[in-house]
N, C-alpha and C. Protein backbone atom coordinates (compact mmCIF):
# COMPACT_ATOMS: atom_id res chain seq x y z
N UNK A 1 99.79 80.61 104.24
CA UNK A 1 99.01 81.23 105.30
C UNK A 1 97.97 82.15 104.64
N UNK A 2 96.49 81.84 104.94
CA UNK A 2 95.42 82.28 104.12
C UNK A 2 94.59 82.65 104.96
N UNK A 3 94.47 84.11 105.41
CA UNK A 3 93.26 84.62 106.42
C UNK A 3 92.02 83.77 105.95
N UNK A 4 90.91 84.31 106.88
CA UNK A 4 89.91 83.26 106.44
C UNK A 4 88.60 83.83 105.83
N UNK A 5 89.42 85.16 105.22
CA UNK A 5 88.40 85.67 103.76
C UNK A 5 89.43 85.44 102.38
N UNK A 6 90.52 84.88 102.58
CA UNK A 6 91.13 84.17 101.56
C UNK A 6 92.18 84.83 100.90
N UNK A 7 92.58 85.88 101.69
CA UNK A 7 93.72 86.52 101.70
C UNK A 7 95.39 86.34 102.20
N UNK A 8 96.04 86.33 101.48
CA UNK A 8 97.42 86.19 101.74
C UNK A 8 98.06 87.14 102.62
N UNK A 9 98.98 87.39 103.60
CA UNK A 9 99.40 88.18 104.00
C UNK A 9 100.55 88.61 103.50
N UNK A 10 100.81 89.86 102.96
CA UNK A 10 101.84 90.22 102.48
C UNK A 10 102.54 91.46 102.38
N UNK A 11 104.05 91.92 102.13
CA UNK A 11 104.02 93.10 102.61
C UNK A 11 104.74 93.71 100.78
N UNK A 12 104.45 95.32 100.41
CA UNK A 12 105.33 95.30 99.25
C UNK A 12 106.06 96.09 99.61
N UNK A 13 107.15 96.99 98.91
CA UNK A 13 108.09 97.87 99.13
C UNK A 13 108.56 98.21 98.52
N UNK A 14 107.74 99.99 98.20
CA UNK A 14 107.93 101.38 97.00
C UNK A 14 109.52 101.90 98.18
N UNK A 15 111.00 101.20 96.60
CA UNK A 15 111.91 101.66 97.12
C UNK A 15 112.37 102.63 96.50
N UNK A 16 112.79 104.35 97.12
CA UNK A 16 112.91 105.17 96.20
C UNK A 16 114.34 105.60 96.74
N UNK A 17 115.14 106.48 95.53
CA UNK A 17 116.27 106.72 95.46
C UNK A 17 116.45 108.55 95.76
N UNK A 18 117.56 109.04 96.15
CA UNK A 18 117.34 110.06 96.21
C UNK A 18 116.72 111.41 95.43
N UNK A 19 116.64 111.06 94.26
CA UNK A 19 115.59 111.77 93.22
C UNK A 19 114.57 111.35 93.06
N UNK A 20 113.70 110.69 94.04
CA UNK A 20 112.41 110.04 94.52
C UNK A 20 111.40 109.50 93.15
N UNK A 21 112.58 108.78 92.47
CA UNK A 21 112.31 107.75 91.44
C UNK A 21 112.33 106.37 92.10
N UNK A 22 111.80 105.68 91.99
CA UNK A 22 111.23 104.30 92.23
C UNK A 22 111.78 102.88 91.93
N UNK A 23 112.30 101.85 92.38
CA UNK A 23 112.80 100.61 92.12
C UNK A 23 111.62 100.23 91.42
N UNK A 24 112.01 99.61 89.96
CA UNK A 24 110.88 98.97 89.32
C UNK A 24 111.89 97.78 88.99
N UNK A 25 111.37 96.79 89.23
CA UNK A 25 111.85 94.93 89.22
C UNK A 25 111.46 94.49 87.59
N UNK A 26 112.11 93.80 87.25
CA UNK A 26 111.53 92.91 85.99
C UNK A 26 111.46 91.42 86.33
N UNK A 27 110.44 90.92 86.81
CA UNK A 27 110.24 89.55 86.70
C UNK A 27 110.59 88.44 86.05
N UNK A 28 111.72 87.41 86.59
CA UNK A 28 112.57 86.70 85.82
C UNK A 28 111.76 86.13 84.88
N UNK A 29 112.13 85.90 83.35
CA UNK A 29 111.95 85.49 81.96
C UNK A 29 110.91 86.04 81.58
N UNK A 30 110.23 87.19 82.56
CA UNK A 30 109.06 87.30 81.85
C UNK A 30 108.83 88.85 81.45
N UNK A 31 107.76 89.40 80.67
CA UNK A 31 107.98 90.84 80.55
C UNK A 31 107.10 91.57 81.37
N UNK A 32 106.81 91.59 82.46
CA UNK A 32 106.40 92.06 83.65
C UNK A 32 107.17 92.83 84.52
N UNK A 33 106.83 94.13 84.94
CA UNK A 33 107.68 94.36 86.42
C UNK A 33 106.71 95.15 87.09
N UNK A 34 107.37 95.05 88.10
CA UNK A 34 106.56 95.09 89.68
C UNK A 34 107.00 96.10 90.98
N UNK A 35 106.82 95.91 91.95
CA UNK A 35 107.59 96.71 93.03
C UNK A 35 108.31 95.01 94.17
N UNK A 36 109.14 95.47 94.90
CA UNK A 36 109.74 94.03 95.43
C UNK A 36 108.26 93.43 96.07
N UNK A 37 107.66 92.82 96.50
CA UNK A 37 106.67 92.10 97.62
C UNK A 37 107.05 90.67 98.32
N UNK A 38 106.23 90.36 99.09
CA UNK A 38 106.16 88.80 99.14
C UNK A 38 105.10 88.65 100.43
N UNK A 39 105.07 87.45 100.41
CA UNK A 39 104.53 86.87 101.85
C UNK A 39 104.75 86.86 102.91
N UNK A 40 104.21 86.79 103.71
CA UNK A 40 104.83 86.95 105.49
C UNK A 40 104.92 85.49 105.69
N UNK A 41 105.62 85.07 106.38
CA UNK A 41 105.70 83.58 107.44
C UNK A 41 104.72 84.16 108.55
N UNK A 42 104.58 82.58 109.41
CA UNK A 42 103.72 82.59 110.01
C UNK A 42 104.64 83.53 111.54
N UNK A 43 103.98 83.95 112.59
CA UNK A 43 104.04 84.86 113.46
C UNK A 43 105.30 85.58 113.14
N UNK A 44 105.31 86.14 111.32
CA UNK A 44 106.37 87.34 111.16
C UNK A 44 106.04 88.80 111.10
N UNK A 45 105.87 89.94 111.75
CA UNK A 45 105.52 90.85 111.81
C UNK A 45 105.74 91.69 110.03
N UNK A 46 105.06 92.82 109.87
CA UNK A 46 105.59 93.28 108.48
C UNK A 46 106.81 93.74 108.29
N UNK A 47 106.99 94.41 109.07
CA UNK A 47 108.72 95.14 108.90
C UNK A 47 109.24 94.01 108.94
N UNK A 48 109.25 92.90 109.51
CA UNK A 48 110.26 91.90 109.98
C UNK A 48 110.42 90.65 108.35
N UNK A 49 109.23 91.16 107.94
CA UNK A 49 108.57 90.84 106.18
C UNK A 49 109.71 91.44 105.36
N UNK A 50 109.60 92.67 105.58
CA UNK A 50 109.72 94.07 104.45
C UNK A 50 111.00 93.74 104.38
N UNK A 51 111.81 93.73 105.81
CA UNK A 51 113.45 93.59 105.54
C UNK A 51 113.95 92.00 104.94
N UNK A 52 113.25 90.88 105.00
CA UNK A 52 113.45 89.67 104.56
C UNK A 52 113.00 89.40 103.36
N UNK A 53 112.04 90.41 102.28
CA UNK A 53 112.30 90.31 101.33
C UNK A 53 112.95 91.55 100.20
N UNK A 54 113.47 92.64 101.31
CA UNK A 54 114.02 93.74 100.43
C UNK A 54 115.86 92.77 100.69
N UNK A 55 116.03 92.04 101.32
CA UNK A 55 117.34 91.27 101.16
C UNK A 55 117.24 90.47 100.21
N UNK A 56 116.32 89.22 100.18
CA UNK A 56 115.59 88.12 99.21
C UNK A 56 115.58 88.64 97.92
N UNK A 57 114.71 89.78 97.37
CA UNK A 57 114.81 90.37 96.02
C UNK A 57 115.49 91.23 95.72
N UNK A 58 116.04 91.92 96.54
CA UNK A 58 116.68 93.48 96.06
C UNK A 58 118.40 93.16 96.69
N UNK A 59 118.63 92.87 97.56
CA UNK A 59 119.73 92.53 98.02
C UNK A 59 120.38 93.50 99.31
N UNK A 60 119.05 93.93 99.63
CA UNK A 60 119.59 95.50 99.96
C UNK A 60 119.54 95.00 102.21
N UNK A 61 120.19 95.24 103.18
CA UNK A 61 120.06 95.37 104.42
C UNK A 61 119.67 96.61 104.89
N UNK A 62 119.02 96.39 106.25
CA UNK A 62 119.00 97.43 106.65
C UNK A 62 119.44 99.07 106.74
N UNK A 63 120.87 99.00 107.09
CA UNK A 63 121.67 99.64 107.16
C UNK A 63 121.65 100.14 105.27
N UNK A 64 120.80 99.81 104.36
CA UNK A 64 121.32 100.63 103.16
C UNK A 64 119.78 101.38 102.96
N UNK A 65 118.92 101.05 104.44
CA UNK A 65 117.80 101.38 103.77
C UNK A 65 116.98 102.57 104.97
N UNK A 66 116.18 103.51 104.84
CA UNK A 66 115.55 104.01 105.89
C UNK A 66 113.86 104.14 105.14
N UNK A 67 113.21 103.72 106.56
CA UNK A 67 111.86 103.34 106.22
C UNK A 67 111.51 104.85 106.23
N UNK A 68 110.59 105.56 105.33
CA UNK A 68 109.87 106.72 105.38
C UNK A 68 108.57 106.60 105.91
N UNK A 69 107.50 105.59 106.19
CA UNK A 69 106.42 105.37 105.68
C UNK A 69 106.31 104.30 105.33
N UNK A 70 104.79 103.91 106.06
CA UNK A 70 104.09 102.93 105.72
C UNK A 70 102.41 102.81 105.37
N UNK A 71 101.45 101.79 104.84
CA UNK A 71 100.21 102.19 104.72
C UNK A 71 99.51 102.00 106.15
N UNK A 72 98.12 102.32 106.66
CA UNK A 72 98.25 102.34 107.83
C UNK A 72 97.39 101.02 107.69
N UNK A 73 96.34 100.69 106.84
CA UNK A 73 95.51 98.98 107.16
C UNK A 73 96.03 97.91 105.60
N UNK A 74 95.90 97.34 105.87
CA UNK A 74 96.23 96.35 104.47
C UNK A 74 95.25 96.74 103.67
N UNK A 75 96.15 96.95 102.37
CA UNK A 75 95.22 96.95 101.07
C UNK A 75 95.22 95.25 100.53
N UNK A 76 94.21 95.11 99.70
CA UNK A 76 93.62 93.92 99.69
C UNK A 76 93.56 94.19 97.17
N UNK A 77 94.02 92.98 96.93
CA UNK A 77 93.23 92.93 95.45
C UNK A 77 93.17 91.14 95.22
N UNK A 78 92.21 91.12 94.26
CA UNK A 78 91.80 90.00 94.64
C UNK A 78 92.65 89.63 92.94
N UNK A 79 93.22 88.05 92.68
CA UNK A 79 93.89 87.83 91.85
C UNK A 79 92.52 86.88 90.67
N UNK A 80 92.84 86.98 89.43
CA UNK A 80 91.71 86.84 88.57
C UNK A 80 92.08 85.07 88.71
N UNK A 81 90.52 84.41 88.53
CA UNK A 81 90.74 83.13 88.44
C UNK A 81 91.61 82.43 87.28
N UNK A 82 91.65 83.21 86.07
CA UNK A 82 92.46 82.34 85.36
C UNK A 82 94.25 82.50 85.84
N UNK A 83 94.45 83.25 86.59
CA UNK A 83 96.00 83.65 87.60
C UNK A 83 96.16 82.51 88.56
N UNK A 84 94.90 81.94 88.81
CA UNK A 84 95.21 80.98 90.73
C UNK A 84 95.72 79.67 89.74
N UNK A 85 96.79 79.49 91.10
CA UNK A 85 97.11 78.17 90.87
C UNK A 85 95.83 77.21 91.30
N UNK A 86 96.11 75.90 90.64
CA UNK A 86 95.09 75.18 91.04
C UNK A 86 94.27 75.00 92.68
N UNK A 87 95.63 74.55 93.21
CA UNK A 87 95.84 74.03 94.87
C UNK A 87 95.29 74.64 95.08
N UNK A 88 95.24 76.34 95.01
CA UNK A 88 94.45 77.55 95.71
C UNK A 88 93.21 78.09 95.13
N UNK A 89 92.60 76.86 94.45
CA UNK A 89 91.09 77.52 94.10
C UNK A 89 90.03 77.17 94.74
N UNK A 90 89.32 77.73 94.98
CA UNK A 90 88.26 77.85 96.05
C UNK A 90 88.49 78.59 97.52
N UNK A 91 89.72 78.28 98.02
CA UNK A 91 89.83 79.12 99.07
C UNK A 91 90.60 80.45 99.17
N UNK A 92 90.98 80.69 98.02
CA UNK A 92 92.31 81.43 97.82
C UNK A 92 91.51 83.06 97.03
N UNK A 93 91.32 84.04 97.38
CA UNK A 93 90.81 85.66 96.72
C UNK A 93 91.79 86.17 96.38
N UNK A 94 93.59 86.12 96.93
CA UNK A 94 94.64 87.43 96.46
C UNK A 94 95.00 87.69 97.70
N UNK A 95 95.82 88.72 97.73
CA UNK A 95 96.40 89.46 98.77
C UNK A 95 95.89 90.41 100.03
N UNK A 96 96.91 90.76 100.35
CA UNK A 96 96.39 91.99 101.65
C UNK A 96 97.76 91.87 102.04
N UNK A 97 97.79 93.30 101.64
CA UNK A 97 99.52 94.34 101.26
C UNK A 97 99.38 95.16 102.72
N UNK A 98 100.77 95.70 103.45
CA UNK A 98 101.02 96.50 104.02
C UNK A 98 102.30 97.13 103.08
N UNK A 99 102.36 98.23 102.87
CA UNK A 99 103.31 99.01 102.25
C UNK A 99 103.90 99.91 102.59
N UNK A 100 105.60 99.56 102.19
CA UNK A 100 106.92 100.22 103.01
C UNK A 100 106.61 101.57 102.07
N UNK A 101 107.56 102.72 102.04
CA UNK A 101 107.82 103.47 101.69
C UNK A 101 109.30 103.43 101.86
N UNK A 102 110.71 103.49 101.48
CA UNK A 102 111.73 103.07 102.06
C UNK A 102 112.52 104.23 100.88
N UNK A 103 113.82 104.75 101.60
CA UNK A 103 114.92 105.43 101.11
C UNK A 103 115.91 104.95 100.86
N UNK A 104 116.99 104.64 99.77
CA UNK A 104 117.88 103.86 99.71
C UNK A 104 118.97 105.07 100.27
N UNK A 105 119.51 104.38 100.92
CA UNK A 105 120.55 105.68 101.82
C UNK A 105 121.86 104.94 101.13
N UNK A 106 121.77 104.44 100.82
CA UNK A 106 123.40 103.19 100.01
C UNK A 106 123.40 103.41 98.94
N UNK A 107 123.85 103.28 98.42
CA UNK A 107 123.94 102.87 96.88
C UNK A 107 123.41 102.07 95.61
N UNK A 108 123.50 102.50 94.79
CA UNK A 108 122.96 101.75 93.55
C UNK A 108 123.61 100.31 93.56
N UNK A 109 124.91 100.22 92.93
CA UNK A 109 125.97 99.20 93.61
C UNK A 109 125.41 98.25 94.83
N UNK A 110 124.94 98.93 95.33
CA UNK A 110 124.63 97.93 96.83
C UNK A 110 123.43 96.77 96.14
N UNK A 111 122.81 96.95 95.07
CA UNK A 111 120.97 96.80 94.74
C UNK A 111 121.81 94.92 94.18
N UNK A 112 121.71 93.82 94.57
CA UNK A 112 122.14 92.61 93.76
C UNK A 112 120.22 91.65 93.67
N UNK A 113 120.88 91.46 92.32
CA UNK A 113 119.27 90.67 92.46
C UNK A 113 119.60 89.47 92.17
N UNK A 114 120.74 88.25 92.73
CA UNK A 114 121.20 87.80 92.97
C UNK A 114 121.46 86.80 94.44
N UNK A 115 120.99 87.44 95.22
CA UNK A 115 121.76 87.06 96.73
C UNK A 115 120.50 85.83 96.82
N UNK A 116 119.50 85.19 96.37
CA UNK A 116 118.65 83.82 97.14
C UNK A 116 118.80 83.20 95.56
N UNK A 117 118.47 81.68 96.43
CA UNK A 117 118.52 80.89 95.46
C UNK A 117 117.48 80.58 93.80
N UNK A 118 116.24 81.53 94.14
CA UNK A 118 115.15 81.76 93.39
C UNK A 118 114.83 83.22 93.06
N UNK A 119 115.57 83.97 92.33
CA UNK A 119 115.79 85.22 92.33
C UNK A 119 114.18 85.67 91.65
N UNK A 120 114.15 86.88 92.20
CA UNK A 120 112.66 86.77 92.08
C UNK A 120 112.64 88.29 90.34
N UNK A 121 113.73 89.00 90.35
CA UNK A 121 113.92 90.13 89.12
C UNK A 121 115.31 89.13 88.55
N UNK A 122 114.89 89.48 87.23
CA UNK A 122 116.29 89.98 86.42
C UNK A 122 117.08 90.84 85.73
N UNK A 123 115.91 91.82 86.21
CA UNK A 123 116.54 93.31 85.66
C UNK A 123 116.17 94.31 86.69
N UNK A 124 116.27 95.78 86.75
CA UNK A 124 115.79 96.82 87.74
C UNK A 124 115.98 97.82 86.92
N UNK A 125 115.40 99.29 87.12
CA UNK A 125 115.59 100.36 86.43
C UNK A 125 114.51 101.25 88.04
N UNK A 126 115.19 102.40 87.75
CA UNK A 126 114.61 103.73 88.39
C UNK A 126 113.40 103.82 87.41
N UNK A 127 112.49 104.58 88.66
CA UNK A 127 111.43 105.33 87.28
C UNK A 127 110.90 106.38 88.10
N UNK A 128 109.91 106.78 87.36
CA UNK A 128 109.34 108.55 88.07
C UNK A 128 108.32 107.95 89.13
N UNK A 129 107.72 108.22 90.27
CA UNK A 129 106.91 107.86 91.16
C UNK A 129 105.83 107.23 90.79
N UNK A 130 104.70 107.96 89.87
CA UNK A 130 103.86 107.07 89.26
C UNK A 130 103.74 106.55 88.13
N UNK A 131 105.20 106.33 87.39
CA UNK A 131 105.05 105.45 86.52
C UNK A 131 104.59 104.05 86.61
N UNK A 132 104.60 103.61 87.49
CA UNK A 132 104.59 102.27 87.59
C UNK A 132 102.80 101.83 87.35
N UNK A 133 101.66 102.78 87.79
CA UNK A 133 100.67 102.60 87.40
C UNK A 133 100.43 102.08 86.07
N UNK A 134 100.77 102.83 85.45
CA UNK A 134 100.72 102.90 83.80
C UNK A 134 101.27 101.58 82.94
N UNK A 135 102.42 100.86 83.97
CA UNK A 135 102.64 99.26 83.29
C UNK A 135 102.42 97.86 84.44
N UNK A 136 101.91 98.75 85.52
CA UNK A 136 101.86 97.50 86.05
C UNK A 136 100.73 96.64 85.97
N UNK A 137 100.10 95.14 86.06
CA UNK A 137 99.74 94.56 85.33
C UNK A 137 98.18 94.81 85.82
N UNK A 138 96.81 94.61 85.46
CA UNK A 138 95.91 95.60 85.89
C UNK A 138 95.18 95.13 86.50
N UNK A 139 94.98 94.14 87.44
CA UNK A 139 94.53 93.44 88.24
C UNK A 139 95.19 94.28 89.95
N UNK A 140 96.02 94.13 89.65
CA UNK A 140 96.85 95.11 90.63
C UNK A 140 97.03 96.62 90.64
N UNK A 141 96.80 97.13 89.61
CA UNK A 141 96.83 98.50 89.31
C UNK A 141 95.92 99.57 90.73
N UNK A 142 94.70 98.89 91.36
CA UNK A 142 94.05 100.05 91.91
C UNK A 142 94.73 100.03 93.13
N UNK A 143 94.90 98.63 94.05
CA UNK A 143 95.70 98.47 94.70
C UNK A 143 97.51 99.77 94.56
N UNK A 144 98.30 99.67 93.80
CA UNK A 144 99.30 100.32 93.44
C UNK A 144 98.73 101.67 93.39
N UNK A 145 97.73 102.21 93.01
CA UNK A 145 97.06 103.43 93.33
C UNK A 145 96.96 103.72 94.36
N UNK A 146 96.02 103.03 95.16
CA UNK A 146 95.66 103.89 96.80
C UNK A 146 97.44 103.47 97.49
N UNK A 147 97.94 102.91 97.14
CA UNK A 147 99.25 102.48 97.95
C UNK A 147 100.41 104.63 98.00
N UNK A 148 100.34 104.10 96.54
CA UNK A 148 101.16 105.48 96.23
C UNK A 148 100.75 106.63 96.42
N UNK A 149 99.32 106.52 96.61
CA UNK A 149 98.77 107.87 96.58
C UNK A 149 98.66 108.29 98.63
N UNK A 150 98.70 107.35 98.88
CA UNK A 150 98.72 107.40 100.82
C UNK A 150 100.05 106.78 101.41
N UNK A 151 101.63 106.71 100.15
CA UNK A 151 102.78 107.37 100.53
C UNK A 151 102.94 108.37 99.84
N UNK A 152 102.71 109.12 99.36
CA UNK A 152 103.36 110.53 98.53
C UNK A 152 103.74 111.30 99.26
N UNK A 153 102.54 111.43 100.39
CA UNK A 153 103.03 112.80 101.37
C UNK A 153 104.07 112.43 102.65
N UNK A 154 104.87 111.33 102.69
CA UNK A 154 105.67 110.80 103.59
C UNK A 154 107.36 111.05 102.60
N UNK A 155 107.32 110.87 101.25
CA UNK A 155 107.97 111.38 100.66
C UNK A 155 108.36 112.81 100.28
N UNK A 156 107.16 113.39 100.21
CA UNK A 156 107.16 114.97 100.14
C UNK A 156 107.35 115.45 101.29
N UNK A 157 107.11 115.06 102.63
CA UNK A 157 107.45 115.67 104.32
C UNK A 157 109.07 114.98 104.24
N UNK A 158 109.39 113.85 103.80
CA UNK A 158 111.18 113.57 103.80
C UNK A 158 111.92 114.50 103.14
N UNK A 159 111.30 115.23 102.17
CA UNK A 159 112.32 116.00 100.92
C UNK A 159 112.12 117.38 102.08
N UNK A 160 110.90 117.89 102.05
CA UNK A 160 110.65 118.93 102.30
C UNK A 160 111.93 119.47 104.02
N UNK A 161 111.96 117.97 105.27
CA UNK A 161 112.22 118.29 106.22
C UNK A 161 113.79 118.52 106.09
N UNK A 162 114.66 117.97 105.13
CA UNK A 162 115.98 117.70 104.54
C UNK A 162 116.32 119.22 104.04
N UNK A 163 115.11 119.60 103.12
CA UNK A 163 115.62 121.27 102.90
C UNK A 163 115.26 122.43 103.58
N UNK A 164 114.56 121.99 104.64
CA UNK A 164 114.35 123.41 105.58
C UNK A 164 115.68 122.81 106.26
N UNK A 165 116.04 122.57 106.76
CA UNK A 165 117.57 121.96 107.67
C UNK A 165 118.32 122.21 106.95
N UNK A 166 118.39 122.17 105.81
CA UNK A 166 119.55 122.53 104.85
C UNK A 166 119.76 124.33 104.93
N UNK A 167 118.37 124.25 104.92
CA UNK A 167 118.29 125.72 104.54
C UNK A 167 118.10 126.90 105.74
N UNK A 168 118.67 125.99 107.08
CA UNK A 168 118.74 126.98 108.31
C UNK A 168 116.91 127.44 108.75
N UNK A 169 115.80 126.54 108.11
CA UNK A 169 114.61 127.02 108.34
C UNK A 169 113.98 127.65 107.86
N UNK A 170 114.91 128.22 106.61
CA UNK A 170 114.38 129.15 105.80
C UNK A 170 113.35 128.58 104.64
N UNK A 171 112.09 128.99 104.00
CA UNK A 171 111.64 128.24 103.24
C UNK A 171 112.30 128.70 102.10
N UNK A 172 111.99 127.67 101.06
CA UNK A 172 112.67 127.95 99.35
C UNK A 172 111.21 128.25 98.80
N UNK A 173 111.43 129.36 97.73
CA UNK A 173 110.51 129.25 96.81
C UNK A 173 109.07 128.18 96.69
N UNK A 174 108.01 128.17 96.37
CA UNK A 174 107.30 127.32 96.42
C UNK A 174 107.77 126.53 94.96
N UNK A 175 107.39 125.19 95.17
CA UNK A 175 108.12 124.22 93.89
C UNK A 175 110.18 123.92 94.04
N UNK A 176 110.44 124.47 94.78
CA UNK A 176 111.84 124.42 94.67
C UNK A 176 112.55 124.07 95.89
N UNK A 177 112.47 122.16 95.91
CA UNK A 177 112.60 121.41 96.79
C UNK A 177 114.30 120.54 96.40
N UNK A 178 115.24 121.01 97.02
CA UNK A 178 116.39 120.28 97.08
C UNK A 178 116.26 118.80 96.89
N UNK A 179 116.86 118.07 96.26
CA UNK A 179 116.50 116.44 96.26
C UNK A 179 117.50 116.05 97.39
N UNK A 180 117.08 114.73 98.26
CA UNK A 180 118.15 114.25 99.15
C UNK A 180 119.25 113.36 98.53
């Protein structure tokens, strides 16, 4: 399914852990990693995306996950011609991302990259929020920029609303934010 400026529809999903470090994927056999993504089916909404491939790659359901945040229009990067498969040259530019922001409320344990028949990681590791700029592959890089940089403050209003409640309303120190 290829809008008709030659864009894919697709959704990704920055999954972070309670020390608002980041699911980073390693792409089976290869030395690449990524954040989970994929494609939408045809009349599948994004969330209805987001949860069918945070099961598909990550292994993770609903119930282990709470959405923080999302981007509000699709970001768009266009994939370099020597990347397109054949079939898709000439009509085919790259993507157009809507992006989760998501909390793993479950467990590490819960994360199998395992559960479909075409596993899309073979490894996972936590990392610091914007690490992932710095290795992800650079065609995609500006994209992964405006993404992270227009969830940060959906992450910083989740930490922040967790420790005024904690803290009876009281503010903490400036810089001295309880982790969830």
């Amino acid at each position: 399914m290829i809008d008709r400026d030659g864009y894919r529809p697709n959704v990704a999903i920055v999954l972070c852990n309670w020390k608002n470090e980041v699911f980073w994927g390693k792409r089976v056999k290869e030395h690449s990693w990524q954040f989970p993504q994929g494609g939408m089916k045809p009349r599948e909404t994004p969330e209805a995306a987001m949860y069918r491939e945070l099961k598909e790659e990550v292994g993770l359901s609903p119930q282990h996950v709470r959405i923080l945040g999302r981007t509000r229009e699709w970001l768009r990067y266009d994939v370099p011609e020597r990347w397109l498969r054949r079939e898709w040259r000439g009509n085919y530019r790259g993507q157009k991302q809507i992006w989760y922001l998501l909390r793993l409320v479950g467990r590490d344990c819960d994360v199998s990259l395992r559960t479909s028949a075409k596993p899309e990681f073979d490894a996972w590791r936590w990392s610091g929020y914007w690490l992932p700029l710095e290795s992800v592959i650079e065609f995609k890089r500006e994209v992964y920029q405006r993404a992270l940089e227009e969830l940060a403050p959906y992450l910083n209003r989740h930490s922040l609303r967790r420790t005024l409640r904690r803290s009876g309303g009281r503010r903490e120190p400036a810089g001295v934010l309880e982790r969830e």
